[in-house]
Protein backbone atom coordinates (compact mmCIF):
# COMPACT_ATOMS: atom_id res chain seq x y z
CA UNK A 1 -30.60 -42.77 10.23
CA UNK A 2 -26.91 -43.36 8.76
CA UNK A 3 -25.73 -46.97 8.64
CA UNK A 4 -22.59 -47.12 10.71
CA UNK A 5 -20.49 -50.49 10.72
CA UNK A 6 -17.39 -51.94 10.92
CA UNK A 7 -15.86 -49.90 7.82
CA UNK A 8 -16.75 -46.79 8.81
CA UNK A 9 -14.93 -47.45 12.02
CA UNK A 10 -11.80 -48.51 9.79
CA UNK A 11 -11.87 -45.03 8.10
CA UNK A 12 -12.80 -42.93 10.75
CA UNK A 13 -9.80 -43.66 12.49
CA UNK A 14 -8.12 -40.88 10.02
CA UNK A 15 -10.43 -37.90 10.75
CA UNK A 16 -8.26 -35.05 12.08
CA UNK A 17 -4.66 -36.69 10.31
CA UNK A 18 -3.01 -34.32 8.03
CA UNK A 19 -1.01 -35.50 5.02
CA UNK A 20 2.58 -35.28 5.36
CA UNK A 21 3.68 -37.47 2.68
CA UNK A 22 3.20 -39.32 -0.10
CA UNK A 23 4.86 -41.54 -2.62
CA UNK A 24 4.65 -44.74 -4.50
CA UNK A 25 4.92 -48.30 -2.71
CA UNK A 26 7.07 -50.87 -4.35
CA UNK A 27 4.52 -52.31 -5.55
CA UNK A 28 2.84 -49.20 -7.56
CA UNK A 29 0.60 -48.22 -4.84
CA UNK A 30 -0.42 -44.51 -4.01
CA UNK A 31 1.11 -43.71 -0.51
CA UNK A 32 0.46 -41.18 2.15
CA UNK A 33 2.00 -40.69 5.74
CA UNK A 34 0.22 -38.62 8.20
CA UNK A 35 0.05 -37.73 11.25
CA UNK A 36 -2.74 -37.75 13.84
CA UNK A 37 -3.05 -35.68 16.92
CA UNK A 38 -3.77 -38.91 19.56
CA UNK A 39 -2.47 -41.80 16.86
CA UNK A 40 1.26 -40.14 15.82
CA UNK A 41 1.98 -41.62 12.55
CA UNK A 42 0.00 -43.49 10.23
CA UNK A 43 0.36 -44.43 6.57
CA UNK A 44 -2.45 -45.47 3.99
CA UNK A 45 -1.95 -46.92 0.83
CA UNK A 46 -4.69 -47.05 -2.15
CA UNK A 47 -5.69 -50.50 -3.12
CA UNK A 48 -8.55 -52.25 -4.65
CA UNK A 49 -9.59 -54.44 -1.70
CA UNK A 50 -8.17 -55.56 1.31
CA UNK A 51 -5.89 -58.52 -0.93
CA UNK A 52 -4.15 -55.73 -2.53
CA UNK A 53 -4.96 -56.85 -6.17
CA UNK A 54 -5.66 -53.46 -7.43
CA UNK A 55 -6.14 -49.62 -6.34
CA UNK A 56 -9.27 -48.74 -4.29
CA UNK A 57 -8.72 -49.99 -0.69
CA UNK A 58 -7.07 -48.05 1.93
CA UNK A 59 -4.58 -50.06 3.78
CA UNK A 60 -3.84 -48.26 7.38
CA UNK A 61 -0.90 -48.86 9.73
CA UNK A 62 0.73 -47.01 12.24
CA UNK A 63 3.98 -45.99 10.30
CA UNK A 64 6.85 -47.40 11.58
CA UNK A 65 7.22 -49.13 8.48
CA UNK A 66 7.98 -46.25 6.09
């Protein structure tokens, strides 16, 4: 049996988004903006942990920032 928790809930939020976009934050971050069937827009950027100290951690929002 698979572990699920709250992560995995996180991520899965992006199954079925296609990549649209993708650049470089202000702050040197790998960028994408998608789009999601049922969510619209979302962007994720790459970052080392939820602080945003380094790459590795995928930030999610619903992309009415970009």
């Amino acid at each position: 049996m698979s572990r699920h928790n709250v992560q995995d809930e996180y991520y899965e939020q992006l199954v079925g988004s296609k990549i649209a976009q993708f650049w470089t934050s202000d702050d040197g971050f790998p960028t994408f903006g998608l789009v999601h069937p049922e969510h619209g827009a979302m962007v994720i950027e790459v970052s080392c942990d939820p602080e945003g100290n380094n790459e590795g951690f995928l930030f999610i929002s619903d992309g009415s920032e970009s």
